[in-house]
Protein backbone atom coordinates (compact mmCIF):
# COMPACT_ATOMS: atom_id res chain seq x y z
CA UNK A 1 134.89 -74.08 14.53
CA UNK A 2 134.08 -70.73 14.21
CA UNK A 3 130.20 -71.15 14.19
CA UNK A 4 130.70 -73.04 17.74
CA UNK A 5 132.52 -70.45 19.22
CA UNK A 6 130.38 -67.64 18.22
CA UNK A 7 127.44 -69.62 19.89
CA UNK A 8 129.41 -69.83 22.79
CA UNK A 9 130.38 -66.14 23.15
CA UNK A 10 126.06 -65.71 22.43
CA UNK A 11 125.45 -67.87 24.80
CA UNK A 12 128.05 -66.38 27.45
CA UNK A 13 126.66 -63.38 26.97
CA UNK A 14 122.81 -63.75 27.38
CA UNK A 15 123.56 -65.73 30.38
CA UNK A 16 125.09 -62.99 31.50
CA UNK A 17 122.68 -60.08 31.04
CA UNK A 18 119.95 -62.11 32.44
CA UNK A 19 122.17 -62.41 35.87
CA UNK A 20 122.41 -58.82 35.84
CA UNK A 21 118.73 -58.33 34.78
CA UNK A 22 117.59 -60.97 37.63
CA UNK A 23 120.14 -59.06 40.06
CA UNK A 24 118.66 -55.37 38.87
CA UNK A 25 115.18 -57.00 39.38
CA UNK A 26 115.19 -58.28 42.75
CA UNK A 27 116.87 -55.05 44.27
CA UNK A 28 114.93 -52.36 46.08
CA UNK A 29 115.43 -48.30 45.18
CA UNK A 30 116.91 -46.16 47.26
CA UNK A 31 115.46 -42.99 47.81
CA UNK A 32 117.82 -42.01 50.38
CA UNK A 33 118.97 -42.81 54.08
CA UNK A 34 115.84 -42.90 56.12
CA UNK A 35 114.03 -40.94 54.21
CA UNK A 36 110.71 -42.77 53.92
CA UNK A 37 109.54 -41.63 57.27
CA UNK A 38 109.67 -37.83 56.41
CA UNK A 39 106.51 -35.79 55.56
CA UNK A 40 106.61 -32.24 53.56
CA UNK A 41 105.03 -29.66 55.39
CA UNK A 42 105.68 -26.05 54.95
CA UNK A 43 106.56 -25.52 58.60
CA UNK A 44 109.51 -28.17 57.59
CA UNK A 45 110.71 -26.54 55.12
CA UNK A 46 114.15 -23.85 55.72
CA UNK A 47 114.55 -20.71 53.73
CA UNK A 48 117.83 -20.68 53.12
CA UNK A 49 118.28 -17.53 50.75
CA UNK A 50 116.05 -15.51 48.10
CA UNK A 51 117.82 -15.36 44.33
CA UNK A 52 116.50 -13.62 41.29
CA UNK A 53 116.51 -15.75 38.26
CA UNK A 54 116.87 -15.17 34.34
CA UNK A 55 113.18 -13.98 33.91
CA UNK A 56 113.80 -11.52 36.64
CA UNK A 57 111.39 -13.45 38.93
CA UNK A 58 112.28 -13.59 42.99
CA UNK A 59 112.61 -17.58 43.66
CA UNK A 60 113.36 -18.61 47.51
CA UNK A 61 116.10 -21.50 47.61
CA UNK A 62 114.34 -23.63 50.48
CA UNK A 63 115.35 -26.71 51.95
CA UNK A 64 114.00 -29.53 54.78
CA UNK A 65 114.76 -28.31 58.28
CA UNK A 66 117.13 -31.21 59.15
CA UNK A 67 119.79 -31.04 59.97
CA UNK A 68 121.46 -33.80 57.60
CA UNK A 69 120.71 -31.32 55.12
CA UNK A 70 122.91 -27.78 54.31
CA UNK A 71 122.07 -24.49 53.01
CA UNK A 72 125.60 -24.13 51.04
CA UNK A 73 125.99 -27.04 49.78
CA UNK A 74 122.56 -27.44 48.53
CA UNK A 75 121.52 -23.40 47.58
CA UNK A 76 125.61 -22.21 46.69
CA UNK A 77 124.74 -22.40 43.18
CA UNK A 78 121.57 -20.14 42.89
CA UNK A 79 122.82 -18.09 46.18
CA UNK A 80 125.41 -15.97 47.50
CA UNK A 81 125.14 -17.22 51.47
């Protein structure tokens, strides 16, 4: 009795990662909201603020000049805005 339902619990299982393998297959990835149509150019790009980082070296926190995208919530970390 024990044997059987062991096989069954096997059995249950595997039938169940391959649903979730078959599901994980057939779905697309998501970059983001509409954001296969957008080209980086430099003339795109926002400077949001200039930091200084552990070496010492002047970095520039920059960001894509659209407005779906913010400077604080994206550069608060590495900035004071």
């Amino acid at each position: 009795m024990k044997i059987k339902t062991y096989l069954i619990i096997i059995v249950i299982l595997i039938i169940i990662s391959l649903l979730i393998l078959v599901k994980n297959y057939n779905e697309n990835i998501v970059g983001g909201k509409g954001t296969d149509a957008i080209e980086l150019n430099k003339e795109d790009m926002k400077i949001c603020c200039k930091y200084t980082d552990e070496y010492g070296e002047t970095k520039t926190c920059t960001i894509l000049n659209d407005p779906r995208y913010d400077c604080k919530k994206l550069c608060s970390s590495r900035c004071i805005i």
